[in-house]
C-alpha atoms as a PDB file:
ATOM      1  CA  UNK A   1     118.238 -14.488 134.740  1.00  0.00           C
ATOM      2  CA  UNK A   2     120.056 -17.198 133.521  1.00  0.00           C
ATOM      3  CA  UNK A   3     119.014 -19.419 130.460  1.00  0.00           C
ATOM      4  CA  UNK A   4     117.730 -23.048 131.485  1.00  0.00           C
ATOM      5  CA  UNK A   5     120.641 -24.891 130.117  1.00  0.00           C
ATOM      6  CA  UNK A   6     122.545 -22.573 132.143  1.00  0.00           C
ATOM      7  CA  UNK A   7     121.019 -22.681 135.154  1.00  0.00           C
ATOM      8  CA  UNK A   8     120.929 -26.619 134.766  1.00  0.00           C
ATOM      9  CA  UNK A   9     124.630 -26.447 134.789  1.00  0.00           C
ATOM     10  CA  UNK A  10     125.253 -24.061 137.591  1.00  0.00           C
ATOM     11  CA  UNK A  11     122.707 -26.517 139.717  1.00  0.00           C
ATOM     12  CA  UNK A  12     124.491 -29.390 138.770  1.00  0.00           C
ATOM     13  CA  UNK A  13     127.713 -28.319 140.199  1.00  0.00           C
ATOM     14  CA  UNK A  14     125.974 -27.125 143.178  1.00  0.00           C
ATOM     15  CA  UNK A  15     125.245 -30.392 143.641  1.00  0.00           C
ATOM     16  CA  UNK A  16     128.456 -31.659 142.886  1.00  0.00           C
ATOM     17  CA  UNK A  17     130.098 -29.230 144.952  1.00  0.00           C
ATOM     18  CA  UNK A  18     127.407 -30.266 148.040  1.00  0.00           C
ATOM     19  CA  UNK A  19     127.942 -33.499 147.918  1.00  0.00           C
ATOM     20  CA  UNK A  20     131.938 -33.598 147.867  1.00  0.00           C
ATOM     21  CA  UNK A  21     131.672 -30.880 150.414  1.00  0.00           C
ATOM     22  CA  UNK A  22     131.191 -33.088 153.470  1.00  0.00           C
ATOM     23  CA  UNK A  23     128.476 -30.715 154.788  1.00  0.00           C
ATOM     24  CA  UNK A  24     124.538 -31.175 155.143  1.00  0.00           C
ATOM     25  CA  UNK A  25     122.392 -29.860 152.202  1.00  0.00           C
ATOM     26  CA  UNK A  26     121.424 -27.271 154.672  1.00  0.00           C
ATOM     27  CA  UNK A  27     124.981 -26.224 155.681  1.00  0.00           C
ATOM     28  CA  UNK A  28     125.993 -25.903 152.285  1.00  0.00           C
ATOM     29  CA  UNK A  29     123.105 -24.062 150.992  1.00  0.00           C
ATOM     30  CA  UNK A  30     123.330 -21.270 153.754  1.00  0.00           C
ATOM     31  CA  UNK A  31     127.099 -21.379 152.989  1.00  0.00           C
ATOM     32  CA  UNK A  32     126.423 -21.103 149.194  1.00  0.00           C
ATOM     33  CA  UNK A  33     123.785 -18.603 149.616  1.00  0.00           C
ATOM     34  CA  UNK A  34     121.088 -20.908 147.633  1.00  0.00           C
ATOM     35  CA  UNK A  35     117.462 -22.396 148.660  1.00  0.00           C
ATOM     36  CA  UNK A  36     117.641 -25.536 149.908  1.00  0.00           C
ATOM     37  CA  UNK A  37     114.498 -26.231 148.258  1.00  0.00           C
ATOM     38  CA  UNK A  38     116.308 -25.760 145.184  1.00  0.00           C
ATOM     39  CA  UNK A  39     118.506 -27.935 145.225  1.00  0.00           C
ATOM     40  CA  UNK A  40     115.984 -30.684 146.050  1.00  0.00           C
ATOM     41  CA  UNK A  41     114.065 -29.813 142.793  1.00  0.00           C
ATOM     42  CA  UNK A  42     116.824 -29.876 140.400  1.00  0.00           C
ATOM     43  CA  UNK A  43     118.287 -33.497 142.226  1.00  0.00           C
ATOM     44  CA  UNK A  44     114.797 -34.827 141.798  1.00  0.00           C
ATOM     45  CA  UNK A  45     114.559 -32.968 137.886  1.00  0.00           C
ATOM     46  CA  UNK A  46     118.240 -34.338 136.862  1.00  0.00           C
ATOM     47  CA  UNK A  47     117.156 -37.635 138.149  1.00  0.00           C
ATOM     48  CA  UNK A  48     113.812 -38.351 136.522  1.00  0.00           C
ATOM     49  CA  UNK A  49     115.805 -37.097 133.238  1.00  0.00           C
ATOM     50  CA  UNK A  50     118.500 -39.913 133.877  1.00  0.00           C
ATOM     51  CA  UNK A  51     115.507 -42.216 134.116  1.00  0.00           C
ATOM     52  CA  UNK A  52     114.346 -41.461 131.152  1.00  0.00           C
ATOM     53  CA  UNK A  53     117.265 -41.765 129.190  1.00  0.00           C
ATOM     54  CA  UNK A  54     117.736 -44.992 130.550  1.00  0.00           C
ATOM     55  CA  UNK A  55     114.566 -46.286 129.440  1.00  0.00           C
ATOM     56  CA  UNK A  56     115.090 -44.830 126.431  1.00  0.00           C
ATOM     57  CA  UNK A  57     118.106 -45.864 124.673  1.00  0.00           C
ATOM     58  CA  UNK A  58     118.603 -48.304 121.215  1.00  0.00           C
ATOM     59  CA  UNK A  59     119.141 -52.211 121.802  1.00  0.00           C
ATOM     60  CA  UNK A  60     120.367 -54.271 119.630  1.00  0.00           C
ATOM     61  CA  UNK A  61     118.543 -56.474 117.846  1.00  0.00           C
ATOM     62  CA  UNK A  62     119.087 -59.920 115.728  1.00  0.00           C
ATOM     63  CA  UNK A  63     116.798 -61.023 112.965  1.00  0.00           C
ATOM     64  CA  UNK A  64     116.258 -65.158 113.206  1.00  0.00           C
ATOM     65  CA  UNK A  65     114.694 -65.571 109.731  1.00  0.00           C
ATOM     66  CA  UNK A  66     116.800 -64.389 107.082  1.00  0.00           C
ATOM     67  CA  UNK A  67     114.708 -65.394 104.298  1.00  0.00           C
ATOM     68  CA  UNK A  68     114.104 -63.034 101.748  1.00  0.00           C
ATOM     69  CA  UNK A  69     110.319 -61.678 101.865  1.00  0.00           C
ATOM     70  CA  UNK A  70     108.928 -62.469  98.338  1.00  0.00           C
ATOM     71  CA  UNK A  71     105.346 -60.959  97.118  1.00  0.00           C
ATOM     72  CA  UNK A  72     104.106 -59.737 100.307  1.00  0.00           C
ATOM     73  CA  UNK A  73     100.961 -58.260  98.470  1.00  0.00           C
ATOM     74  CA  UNK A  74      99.880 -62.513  98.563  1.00  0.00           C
ATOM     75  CA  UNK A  75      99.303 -62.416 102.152  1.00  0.00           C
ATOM     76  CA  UNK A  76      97.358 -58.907 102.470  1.00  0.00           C
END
């Protein structure tokens, strides 16, 4: 079997492949020998994953007051 990563990648360019094929998920599959079910879990895996990256990426950010912070221990 496979390892994950490499399975991810072999899905993802059965999906690829699908989609520029022209064909129906279900012609392709039974041309490409794979479960159609398959292919519906790793779309709906690759896409929560994009989802989540998107949610999670670094924004910048500005600080207004630029005022040095003097004896902070005062205001504890």
């Amino acid at each position: 079997m496979p390892k994950p990563h490499a399975k991810d990648q072999m899905m993802k360019d059965h999906i690829a492949n699908w989609q520029n094929s022209g064909l129906t998920q279900t012609a392709y599959c039974r041309q490409a020998g794979i479960n159609r079910d398959h292919i519906n879990y790793y779309k709906k895996k690759f896409a929560q994953r994009d989802n989540r990256s998107k949610h999670h990426q670094l924004v910048p950010a500005s600080i207004k007051d630029k005022s040095p912070i003097t004896n902070i221990n005062k205001h504890l």
